[in-house]
PDB file of N, CA and C in Angstrom:
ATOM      1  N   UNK A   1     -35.186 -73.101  96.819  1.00  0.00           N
ATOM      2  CA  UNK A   1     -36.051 -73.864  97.643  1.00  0.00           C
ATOM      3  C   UNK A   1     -35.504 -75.258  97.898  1.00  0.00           C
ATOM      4  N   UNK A   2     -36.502 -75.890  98.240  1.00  0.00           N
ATOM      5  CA  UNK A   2     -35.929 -77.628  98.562  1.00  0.00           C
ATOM      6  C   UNK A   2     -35.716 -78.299  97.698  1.00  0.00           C
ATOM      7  N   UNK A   3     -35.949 -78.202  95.933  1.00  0.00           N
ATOM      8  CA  UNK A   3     -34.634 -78.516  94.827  1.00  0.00           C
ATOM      9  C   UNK A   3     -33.600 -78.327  95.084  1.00  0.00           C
ATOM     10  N   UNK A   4     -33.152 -77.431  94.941  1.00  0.00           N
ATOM     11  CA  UNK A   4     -31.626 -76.620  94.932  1.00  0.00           C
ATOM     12  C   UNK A   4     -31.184 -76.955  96.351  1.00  0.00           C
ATOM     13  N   UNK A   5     -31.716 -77.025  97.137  1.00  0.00           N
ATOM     14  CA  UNK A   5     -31.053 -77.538  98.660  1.00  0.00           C
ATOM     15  C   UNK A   5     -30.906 -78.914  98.266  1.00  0.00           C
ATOM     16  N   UNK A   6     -31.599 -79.759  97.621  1.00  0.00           N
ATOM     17  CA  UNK A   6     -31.492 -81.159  97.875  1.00  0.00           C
ATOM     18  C   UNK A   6     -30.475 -81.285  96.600  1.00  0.00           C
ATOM     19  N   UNK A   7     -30.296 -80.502  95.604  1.00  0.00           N
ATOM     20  CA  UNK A   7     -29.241 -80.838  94.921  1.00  0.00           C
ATOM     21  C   UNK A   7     -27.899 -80.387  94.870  1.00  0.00           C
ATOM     22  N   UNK A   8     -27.729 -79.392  95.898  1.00  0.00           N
ATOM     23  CA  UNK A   8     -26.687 -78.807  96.403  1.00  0.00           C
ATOM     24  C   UNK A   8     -25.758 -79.956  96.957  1.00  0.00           C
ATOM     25  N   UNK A   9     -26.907 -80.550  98.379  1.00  0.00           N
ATOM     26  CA  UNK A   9     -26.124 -81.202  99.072  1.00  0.00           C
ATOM     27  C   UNK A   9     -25.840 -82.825  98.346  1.00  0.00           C
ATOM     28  N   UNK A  10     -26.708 -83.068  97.409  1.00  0.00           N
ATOM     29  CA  UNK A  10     -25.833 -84.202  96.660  1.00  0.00           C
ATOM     30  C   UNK A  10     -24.404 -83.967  95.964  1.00  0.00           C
ATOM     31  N   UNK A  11     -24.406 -82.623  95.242  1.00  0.00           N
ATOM     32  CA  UNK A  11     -23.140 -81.911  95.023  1.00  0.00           C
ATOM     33  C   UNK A  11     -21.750 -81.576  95.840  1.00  0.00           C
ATOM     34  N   UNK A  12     -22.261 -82.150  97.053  1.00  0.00           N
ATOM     35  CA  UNK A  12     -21.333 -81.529  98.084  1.00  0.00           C
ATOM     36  C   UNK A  12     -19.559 -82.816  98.365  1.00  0.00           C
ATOM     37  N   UNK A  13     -20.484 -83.887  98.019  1.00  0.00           N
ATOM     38  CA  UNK A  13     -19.139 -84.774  97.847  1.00  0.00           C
ATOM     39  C   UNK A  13     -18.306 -84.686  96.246  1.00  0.00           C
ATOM     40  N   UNK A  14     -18.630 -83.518  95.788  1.00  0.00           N
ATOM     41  CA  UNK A  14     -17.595 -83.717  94.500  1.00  0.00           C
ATOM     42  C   UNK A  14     -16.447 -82.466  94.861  1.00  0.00           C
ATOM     43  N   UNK A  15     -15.683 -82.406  93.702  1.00  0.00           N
ATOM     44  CA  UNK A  15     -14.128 -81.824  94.000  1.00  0.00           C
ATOM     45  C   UNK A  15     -14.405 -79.613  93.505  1.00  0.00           C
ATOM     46  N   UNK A  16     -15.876 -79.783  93.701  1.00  0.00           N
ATOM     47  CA  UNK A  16     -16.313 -79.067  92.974  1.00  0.00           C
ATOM     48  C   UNK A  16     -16.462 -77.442  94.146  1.00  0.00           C
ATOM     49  N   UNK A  17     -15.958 -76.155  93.857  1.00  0.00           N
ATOM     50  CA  UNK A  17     -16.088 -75.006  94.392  1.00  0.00           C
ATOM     51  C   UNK A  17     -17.630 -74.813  94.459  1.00  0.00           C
ATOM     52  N   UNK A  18     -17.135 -73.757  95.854  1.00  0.00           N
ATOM     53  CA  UNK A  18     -18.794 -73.324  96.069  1.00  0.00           C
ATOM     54  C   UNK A  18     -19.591 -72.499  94.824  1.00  0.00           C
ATOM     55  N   UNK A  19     -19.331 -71.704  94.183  1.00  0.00           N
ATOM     56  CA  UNK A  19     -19.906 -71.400  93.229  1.00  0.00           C
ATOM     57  C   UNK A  19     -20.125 -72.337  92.478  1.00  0.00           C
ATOM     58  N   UNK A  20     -19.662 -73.388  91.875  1.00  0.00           N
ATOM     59  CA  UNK A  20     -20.268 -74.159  90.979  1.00  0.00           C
ATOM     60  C   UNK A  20     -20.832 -75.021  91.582  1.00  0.00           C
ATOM     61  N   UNK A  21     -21.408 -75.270  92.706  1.00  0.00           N
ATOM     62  CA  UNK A  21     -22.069 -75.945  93.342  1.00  0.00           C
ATOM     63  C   UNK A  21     -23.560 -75.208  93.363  1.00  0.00           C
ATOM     64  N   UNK A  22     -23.203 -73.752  93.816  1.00  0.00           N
ATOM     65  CA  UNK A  22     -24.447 -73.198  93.835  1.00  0.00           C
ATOM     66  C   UNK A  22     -25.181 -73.034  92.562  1.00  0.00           C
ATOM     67  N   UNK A  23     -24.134 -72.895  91.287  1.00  0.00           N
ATOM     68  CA  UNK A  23     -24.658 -72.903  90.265  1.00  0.00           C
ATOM     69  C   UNK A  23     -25.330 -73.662  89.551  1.00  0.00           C
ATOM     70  N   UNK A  24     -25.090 -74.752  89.738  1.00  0.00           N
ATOM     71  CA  UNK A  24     -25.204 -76.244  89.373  1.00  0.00           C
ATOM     72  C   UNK A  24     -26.360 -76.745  90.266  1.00  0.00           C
ATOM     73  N   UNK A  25     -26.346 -76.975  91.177  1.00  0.00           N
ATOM     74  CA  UNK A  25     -27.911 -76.794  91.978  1.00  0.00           C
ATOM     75  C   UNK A  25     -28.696 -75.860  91.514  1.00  0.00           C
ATOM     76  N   UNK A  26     -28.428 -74.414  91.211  1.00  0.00           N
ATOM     77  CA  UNK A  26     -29.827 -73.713  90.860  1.00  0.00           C
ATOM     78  C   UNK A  26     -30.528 -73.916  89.808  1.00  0.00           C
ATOM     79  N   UNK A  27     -29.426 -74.155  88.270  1.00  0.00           N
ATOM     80  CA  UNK A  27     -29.994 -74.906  86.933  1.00  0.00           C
ATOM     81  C   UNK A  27     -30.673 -76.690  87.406  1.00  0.00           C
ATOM     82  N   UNK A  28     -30.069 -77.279  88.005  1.00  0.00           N
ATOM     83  CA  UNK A  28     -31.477 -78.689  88.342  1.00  0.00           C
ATOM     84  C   UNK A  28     -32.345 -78.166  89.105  1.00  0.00           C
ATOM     85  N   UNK A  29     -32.514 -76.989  90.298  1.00  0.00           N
ATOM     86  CA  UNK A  29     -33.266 -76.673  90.644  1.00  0.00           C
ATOM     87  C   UNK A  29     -34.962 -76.295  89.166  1.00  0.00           C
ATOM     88  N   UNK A  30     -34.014 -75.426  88.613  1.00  0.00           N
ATOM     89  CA  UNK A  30     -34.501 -74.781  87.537  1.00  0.00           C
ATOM     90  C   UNK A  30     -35.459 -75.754  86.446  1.00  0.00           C
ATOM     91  N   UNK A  31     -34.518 -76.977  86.416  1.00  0.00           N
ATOM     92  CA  UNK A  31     -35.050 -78.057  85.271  1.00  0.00           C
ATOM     93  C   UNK A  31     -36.513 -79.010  85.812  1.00  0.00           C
ATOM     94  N   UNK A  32     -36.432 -78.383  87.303  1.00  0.00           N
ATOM     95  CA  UNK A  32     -37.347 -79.288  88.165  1.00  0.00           C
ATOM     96  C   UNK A  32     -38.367 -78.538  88.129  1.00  0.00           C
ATOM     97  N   UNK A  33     -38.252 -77.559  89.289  1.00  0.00           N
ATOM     98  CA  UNK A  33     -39.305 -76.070  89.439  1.00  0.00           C
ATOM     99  C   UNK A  33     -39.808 -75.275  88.285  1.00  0.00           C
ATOM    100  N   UNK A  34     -41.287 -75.441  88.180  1.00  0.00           N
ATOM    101  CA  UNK A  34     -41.937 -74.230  87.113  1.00  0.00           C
ATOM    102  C   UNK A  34     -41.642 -72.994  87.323  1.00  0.00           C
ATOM    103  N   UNK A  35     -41.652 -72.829  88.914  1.00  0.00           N
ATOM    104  CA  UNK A  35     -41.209 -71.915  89.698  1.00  0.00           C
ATOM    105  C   UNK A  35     -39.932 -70.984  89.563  1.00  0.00           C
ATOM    106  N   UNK A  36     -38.927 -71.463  88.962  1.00  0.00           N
ATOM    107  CA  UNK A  36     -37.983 -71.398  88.872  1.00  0.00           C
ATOM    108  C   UNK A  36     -37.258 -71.177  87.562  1.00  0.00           C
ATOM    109  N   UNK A  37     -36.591 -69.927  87.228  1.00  0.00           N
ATOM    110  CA  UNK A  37     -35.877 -69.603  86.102  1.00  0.00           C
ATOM    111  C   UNK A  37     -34.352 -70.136  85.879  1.00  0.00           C
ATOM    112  N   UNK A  38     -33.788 -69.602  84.856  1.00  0.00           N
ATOM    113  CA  UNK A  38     -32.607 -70.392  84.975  1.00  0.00           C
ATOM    114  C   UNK A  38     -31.673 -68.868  84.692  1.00  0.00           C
ATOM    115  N   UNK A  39     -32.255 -67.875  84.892  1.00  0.00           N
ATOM    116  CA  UNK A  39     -31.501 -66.534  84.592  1.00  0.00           C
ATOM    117  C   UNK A  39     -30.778 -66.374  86.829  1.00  0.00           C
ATOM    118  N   UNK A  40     -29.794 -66.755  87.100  1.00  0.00           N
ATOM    119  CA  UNK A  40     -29.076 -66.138  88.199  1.00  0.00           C
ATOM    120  C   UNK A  40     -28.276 -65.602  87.905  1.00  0.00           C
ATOM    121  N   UNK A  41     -28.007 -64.845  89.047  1.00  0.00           N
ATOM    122  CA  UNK A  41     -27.195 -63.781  89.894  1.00  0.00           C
ATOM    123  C   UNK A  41     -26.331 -64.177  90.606  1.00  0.00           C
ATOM    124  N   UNK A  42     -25.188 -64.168  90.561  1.00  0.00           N
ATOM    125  CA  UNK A  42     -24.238 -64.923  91.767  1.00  0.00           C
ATOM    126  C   UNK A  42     -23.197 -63.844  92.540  1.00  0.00           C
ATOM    127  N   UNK A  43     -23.233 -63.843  93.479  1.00  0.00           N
ATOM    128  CA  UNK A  43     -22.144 -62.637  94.412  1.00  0.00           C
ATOM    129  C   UNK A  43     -21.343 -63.470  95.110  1.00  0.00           C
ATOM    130  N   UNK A  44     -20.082 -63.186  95.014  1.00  0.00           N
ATOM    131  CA  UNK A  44     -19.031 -63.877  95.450  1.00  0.00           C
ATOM    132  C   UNK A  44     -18.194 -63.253  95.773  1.00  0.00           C
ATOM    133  N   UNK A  45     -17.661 -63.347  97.096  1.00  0.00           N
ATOM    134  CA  UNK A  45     -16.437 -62.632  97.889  1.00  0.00           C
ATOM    135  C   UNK A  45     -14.882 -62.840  97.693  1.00  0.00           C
ATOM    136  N   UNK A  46     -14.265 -62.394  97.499  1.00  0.00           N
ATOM    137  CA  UNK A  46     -12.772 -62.599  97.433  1.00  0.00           C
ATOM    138  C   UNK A  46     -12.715 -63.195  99.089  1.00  0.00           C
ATOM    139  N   UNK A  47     -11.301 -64.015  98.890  1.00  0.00           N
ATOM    140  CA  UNK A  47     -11.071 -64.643  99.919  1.00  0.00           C
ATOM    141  C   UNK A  47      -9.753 -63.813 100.807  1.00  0.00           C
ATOM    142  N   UNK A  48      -9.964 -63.537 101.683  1.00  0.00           N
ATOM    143  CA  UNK A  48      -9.048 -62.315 102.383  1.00  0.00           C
ATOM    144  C   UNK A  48      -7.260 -63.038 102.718  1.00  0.00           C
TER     145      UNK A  48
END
């Protein structure tokens, strides 16, 4: 939700890959939101 979006895109100026971006946003998401667990799922594509 709009945690994890708003902490994504603070994440976005570091040296940091998309997965650990998404990851890293979903745990502050997580620490914020009641709503919100800290058990994810992540799917990630090889790069062709």
């Amino acid at each position: 939700g709009n945690y994890a979006l708003a902490a994504a895109r603070a994440l976005m100026d570091t040296d940091k890959d998309a997965e650990e971006i998404a990851r890293k946003a979903m745990q502050i998401a997580a620490d914020i939101c009641v709503y919100t667990n800290s058990n994810f799922v992540v799917e990630t594509l090889d790069a062709a």
